[in-house]
Protein backbone atom coordinates (compact mmCIF):
# COMPACT_ATOMS: atom_id res chain seq x y z
CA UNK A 1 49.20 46.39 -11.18
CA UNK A 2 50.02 49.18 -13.36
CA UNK A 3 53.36 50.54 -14.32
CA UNK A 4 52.54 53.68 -13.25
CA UNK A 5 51.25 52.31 -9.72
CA UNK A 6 54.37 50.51 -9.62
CA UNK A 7 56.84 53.28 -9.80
CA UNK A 8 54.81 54.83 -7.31
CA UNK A 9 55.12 52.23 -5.11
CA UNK A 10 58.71 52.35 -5.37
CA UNK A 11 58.91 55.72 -4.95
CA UNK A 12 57.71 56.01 -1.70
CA UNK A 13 59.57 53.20 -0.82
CA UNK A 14 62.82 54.65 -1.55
CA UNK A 15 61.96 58.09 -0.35
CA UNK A 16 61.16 56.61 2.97
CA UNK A 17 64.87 54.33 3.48
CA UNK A 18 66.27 57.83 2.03
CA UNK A 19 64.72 59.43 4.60
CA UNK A 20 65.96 57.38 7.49
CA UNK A 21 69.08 57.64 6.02
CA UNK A 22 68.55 61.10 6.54
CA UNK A 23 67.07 61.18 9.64
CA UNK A 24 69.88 59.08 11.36
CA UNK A 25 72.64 60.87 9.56
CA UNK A 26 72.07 64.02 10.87
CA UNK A 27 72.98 62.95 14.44
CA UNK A 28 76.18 61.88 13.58
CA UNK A 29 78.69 64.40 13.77
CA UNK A 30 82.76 64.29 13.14
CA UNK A 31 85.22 65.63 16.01
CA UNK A 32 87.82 67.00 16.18
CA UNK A 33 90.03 67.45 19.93
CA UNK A 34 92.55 69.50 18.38
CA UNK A 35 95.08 66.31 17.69
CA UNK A 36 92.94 64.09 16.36
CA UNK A 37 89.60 63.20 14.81
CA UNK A 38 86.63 60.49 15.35
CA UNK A 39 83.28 60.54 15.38
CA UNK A 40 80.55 60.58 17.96
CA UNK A 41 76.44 60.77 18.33
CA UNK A 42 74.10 63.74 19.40
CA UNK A 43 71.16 63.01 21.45
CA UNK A 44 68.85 65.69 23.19
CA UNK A 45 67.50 64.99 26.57
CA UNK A 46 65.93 67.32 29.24
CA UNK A 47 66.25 70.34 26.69
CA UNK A 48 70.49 69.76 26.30
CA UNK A 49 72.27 68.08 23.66
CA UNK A 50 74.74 65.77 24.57
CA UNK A 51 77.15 63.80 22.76
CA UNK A 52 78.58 60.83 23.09
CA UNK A 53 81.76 58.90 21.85
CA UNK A 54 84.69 57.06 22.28
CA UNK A 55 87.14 58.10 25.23
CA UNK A 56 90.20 58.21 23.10
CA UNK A 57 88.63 60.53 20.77
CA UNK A 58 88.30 63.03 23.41
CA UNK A 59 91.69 61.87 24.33
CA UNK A 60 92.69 63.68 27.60
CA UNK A 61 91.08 66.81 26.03
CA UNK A 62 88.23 68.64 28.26
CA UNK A 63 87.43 70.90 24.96
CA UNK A 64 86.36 68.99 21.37
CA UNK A 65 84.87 70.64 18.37
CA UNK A 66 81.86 69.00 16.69
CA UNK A 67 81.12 69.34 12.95
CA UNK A 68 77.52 67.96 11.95
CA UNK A 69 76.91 66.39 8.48
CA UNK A 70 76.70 68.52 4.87
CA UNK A 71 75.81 71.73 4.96
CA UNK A 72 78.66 71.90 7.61
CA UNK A 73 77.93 73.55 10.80
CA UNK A 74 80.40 73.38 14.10
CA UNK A 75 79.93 73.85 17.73
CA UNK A 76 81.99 73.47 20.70
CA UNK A 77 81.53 70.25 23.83
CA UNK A 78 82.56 70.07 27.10
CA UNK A 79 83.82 66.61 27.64
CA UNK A 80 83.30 64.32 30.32
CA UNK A 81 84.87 60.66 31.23
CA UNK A 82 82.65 59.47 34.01
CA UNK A 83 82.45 55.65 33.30
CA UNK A 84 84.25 52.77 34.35
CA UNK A 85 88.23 53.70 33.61
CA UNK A 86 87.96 50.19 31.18
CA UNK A 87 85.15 51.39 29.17
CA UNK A 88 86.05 53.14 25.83
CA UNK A 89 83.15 55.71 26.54
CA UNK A 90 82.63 59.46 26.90
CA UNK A 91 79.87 62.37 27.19
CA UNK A 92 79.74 65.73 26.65
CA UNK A 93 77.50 68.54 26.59
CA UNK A 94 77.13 70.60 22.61
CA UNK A 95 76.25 74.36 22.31
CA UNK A 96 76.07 76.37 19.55
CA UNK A 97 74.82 76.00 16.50
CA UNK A 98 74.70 72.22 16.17
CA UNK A 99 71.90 72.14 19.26
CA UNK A 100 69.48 72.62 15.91
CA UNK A 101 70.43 69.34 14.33
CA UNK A 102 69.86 67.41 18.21
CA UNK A 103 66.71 66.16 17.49
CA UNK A 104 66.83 62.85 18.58
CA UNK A 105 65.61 61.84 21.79
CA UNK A 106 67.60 59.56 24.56
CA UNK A 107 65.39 56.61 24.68
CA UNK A 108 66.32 55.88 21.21
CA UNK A 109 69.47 54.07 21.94
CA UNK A 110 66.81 52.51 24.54
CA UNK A 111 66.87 49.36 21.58
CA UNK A 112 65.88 45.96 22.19
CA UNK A 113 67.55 44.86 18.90
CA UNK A 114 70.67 41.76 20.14
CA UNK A 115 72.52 41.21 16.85
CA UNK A 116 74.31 37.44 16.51
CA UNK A 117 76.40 36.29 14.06
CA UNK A 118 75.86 36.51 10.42
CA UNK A 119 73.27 39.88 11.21
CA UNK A 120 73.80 42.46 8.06
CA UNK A 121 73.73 46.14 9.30
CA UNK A 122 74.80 49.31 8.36
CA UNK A 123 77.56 51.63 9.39
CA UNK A 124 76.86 55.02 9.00
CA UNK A 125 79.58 57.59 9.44
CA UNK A 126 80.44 61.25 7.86
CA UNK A 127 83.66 61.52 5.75
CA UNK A 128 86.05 65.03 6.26
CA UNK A 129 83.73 66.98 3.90
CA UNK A 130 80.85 66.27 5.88
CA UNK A 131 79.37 63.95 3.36
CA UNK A 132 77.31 61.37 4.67
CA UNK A 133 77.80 57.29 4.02
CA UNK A 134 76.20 54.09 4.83
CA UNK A 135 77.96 51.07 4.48
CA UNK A 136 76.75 47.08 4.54
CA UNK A 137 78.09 45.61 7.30
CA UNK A 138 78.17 41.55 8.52
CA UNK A 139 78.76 40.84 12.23
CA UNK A 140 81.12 38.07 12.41
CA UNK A 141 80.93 38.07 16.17
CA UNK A 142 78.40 38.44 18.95
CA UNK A 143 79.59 38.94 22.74
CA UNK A 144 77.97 40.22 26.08
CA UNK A 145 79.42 43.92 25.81
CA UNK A 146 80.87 44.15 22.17
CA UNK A 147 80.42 42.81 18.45
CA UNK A 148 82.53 42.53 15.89
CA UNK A 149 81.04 43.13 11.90
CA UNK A 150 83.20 43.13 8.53
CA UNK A 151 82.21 45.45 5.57
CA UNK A 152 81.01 43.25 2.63
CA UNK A 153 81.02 45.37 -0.69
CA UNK A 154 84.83 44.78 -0.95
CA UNK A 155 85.98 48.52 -2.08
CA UNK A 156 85.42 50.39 1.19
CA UNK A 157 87.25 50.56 4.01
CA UNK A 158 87.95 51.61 7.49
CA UNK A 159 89.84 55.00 7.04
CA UNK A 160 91.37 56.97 9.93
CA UNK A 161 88.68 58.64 11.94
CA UNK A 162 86.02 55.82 11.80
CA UNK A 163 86.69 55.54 15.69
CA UNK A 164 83.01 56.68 17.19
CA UNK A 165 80.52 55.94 14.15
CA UNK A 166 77.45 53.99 14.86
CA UNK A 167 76.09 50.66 13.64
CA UNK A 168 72.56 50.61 12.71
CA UNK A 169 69.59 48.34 11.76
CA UNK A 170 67.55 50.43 9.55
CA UNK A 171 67.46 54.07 12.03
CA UNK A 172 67.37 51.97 15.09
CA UNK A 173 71.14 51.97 16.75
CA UNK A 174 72.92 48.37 17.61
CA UNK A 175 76.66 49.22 18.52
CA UNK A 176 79.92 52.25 18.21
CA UNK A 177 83.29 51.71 17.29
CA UNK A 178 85.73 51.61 19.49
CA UNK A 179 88.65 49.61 17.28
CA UNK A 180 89.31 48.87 13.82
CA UNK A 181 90.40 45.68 13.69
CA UNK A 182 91.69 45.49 10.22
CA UNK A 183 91.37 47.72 7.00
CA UNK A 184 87.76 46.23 6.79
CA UNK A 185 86.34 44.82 10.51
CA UNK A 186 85.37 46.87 13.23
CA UNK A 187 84.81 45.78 17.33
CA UNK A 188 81.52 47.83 18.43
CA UNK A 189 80.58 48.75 22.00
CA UNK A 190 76.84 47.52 22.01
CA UNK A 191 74.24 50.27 22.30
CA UNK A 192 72.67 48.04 25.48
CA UNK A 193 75.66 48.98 27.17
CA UNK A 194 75.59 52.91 25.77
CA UNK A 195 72.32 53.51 26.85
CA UNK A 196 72.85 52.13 30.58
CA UNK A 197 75.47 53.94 30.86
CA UNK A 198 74.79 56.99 29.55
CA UNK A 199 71.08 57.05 30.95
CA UNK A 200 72.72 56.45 34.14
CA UNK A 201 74.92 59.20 33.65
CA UNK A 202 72.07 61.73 32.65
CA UNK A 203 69.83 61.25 34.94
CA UNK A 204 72.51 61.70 37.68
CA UNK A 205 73.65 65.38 36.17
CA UNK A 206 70.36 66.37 35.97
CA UNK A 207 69.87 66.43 39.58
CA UNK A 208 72.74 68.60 40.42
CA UNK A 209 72.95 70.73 37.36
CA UNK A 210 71.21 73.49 39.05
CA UNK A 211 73.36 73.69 42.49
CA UNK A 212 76.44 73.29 40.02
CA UNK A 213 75.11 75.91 37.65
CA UNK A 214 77.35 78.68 38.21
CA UNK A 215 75.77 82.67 38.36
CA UNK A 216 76.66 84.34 35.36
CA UNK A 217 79.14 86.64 35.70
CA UNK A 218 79.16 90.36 34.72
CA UNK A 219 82.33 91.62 33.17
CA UNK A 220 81.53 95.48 34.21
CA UNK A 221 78.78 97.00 36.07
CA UNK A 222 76.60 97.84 33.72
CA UNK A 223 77.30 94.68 30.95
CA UNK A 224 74.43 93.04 29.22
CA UNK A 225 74.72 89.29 29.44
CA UNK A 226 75.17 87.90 25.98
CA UNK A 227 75.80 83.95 25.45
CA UNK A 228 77.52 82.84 22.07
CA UNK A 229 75.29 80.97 19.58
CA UNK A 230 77.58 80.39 17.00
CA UNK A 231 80.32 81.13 14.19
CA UNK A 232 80.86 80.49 10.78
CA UNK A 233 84.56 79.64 11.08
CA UNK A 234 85.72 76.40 13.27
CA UNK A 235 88.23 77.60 16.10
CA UNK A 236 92.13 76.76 15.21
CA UNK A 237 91.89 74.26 18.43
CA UNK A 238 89.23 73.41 20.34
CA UNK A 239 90.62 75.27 23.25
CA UNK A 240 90.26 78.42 21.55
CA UNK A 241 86.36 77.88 20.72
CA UNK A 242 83.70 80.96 20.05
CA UNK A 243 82.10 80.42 22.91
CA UNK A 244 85.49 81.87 24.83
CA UNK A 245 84.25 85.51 23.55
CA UNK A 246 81.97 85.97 26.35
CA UNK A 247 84.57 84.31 29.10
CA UNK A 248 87.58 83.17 29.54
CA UNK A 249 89.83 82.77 26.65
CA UNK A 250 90.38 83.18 23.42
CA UNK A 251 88.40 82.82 19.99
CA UNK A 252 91.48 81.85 17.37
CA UNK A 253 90.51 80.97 14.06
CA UNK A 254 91.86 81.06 10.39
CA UNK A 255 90.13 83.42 8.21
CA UNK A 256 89.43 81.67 4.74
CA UNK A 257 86.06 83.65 4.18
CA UNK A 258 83.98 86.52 5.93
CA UNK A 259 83.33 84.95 9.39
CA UNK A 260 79.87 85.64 11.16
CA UNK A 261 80.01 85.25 14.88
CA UNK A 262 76.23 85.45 16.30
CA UNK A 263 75.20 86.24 19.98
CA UNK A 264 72.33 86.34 21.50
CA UNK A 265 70.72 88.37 24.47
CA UNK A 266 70.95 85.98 27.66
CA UNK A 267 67.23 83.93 28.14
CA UNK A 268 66.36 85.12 24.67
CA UNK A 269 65.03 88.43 26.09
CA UNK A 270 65.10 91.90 23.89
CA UNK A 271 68.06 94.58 25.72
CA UNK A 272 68.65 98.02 25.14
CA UNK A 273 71.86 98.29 23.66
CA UNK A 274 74.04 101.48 23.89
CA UNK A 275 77.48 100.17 22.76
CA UNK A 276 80.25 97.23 22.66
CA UNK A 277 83.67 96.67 22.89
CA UNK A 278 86.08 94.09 20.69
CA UNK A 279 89.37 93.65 22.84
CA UNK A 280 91.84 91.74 20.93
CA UNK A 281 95.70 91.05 22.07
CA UNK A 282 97.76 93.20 19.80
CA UNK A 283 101.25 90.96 21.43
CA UNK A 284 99.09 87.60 20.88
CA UNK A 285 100.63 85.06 18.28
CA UNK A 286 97.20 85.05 16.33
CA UNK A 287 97.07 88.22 14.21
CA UNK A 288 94.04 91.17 14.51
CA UNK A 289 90.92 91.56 13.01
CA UNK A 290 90.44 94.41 10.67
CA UNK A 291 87.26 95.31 8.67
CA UNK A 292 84.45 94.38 10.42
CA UNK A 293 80.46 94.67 10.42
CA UNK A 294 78.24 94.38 12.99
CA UNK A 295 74.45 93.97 12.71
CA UNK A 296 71.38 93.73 15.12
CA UNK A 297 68.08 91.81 15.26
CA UNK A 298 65.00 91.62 17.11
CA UNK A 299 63.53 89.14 15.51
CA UNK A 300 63.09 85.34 17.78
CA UNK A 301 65.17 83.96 14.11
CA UNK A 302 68.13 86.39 13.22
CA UNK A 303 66.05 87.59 10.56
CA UNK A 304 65.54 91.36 9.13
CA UNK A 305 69.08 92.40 10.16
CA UNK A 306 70.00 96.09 10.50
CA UNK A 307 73.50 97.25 10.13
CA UNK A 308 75.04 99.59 12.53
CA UNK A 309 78.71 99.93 12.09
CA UNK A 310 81.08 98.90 9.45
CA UNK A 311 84.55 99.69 10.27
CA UNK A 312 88.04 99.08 11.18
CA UNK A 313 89.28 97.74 14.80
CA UNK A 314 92.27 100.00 15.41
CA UNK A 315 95.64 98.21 14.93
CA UNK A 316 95.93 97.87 19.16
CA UNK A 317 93.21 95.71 18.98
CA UNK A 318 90.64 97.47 20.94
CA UNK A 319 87.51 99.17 19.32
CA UNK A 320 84.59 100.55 21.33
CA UNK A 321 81.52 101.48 19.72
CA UNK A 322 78.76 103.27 20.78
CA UNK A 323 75.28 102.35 19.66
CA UNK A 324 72.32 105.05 20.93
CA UNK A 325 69.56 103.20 22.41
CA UNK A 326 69.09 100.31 19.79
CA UNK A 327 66.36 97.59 21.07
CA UNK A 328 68.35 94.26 20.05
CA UNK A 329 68.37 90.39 20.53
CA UNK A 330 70.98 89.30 17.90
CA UNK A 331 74.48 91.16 17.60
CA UNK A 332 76.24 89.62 13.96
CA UNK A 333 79.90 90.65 14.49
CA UNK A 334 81.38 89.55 11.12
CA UNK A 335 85.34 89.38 10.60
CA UNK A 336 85.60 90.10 6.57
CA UNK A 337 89.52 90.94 7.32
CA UNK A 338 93.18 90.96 9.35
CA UNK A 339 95.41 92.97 9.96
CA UNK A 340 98.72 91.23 8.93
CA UNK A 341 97.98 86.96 8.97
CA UNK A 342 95.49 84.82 7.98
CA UNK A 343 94.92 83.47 11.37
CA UNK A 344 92.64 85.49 13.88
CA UNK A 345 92.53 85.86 17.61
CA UNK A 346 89.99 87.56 19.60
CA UNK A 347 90.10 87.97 23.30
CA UNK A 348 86.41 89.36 23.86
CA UNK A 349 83.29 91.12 23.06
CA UNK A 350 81.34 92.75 25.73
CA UNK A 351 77.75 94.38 25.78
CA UNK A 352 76.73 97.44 27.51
């Protein structure tokens, strides 16, 4: 065999393991219920992304915020406890702009792979900065519902926040952690149990989503129906999420840099848009936004945006703008300033 051969040989090899490295990676996400953080997986099943983790990250939180790997995009979840009150398990349902990295399909946690003893694996978890790690891993023990694995390269360790990152063999998933035994070992929930569960679960909210499906609601007579796809800025809390804009609520974040908020005409449909309204609490503790922008698109992407205001909201916090006959299906409102503090709170934006 030829050198040349050789390194090719090796190439591919290594671009493949990178590439479920990759591929696994970007279904792990970090969260963060407003107290604390952990980590937790994103699945996609029956066209919604779901995400799953330990209870006590939620904590007794119904809103987290979910931050995806490097480059860093957030989204807000909707949290659900439905399993047994012993199990160190919970669901929720994603939207925003983290649906895009939900790629992975339910039945792969469906895994016949039964780990014993002396197994080497990998851990795979994001750190705060959204970079993305894999760490060797032997399991030191193998029970019914959990398993318990050490890290062996002797520098890393368990930092605060592991809670909710997923054991793997190669891409396939074996277990989540639910403890941190020591500075180094880890107890797992076993992805057997994960998938019944939350298969279970599923399958059950799929046949009553639609009667539970509230109507949308229409905040004046003639309001277009816009939903929220995403933000640049994470909320403050996750109580005070983007997706609050368009309901009840409040949108509070800290404004470090210019921060694009994107909606999108309800069913993905073109509207005819004549004007909106920004209401923001003047008596609120967040402060008010100041210069903004606001942009339109037809295109199905975002793309080949056309401006049509840039301004000031007045200092009570309410700006109304009217916009002759403009055939949209992406309004950008970007935040590039506030009024008197760093931190920002908006109340709502309506459509007309």
């Amino acid at each position: 065999m030829t050198t040349k051969r050789l390194f090719l040989i090796l190439a591919i090899i290594l671009a493949q393991t990178f590439g479920l490295c990759l591929a696994a990676m970007a279904e792990s996400v970090t969260i963060d219920n407003g107290t604390e953080k952990g980590q937790g997986f994103v699945f996609r099943e029956g066209g919604v992304c779901y995400v799953i983790m330990p209870r006590h990250v939620a904590g007794d939180q119904r809103k987290v915020t979910l931050y995806s790997a490097a480059p860093v995009v957030h989204s807000g979840a909707t949290v659900e406890t439905p399993f047994w009150p012993g199990m160190d398990l919970a669901i929720g349902v994603a939207r925003g702009a983290i649906e895009k990295r939900c790629t992975t399909q339910l039945s792969a946690l469906n895994t016949e792979i039964q780990p014993e003893t002396g197994a080497r694996l990998q851990l795979m978890r994001l750190r705060p900065s959204g970079e993305a790690e894999r760490l060797d891993m032997i399991v030191t023990q193998s029970n019914y519902l959990t398993l318990d694995a050490r890290l062996i390269d002797g520098k890393s360790e368990l930092f605060k926040g592991t809670s909710g990152a997923f054991l793997f063999d190669a891409e396939r998933p074996v277990g989540m952690v639910t403890e941190a035994l020591s500075g180094t070992e880890a107890r797992f929930i076993r992805i057997e149990e994960i998938y019944q569960n939350v298969a279970r679960r599923v399958a059950r909210r799929a046949g009553y989503a639609e009667a539970q499906a509230p109507a949308p609601a229409l905040a004046e007579p003639n309001a277009l129906p816009f939903e929220v796809i995403g933000a640049t800025l994470p909320p403050a809390s996750p109580q005070f999420a983007e997706e609050n804009l368009t309901g009840p609520g409040s949108y509070v974040f800290t404004l470090t840099r210019p921060n694009r908020i994107a909606f999108r005409a309800a069913e993905g449909k073109v509207v005819t848009l004549s004007g909106l309204r920004i209401t923001a609490n003047s008596d609120a503790a967040a402060g008010l936004p100041r210069d903004i922008q606001i942009d339109v698109s037809t295109s199905p992407d975002g793309a080949r945006i056309r401006n049509v205001f840039t301004g000031q909201v007045p200092p009570d916090g309410n700006l109304d703008i009217s916009i002759s006959g403009t055939r949209v299906l992406w309004v950008f409102v970007t935040v590039r300033s506030g009024w008197d503090k760093a931190e920002i709170g908006i109340d709502d934006v309506s459509f007309r």
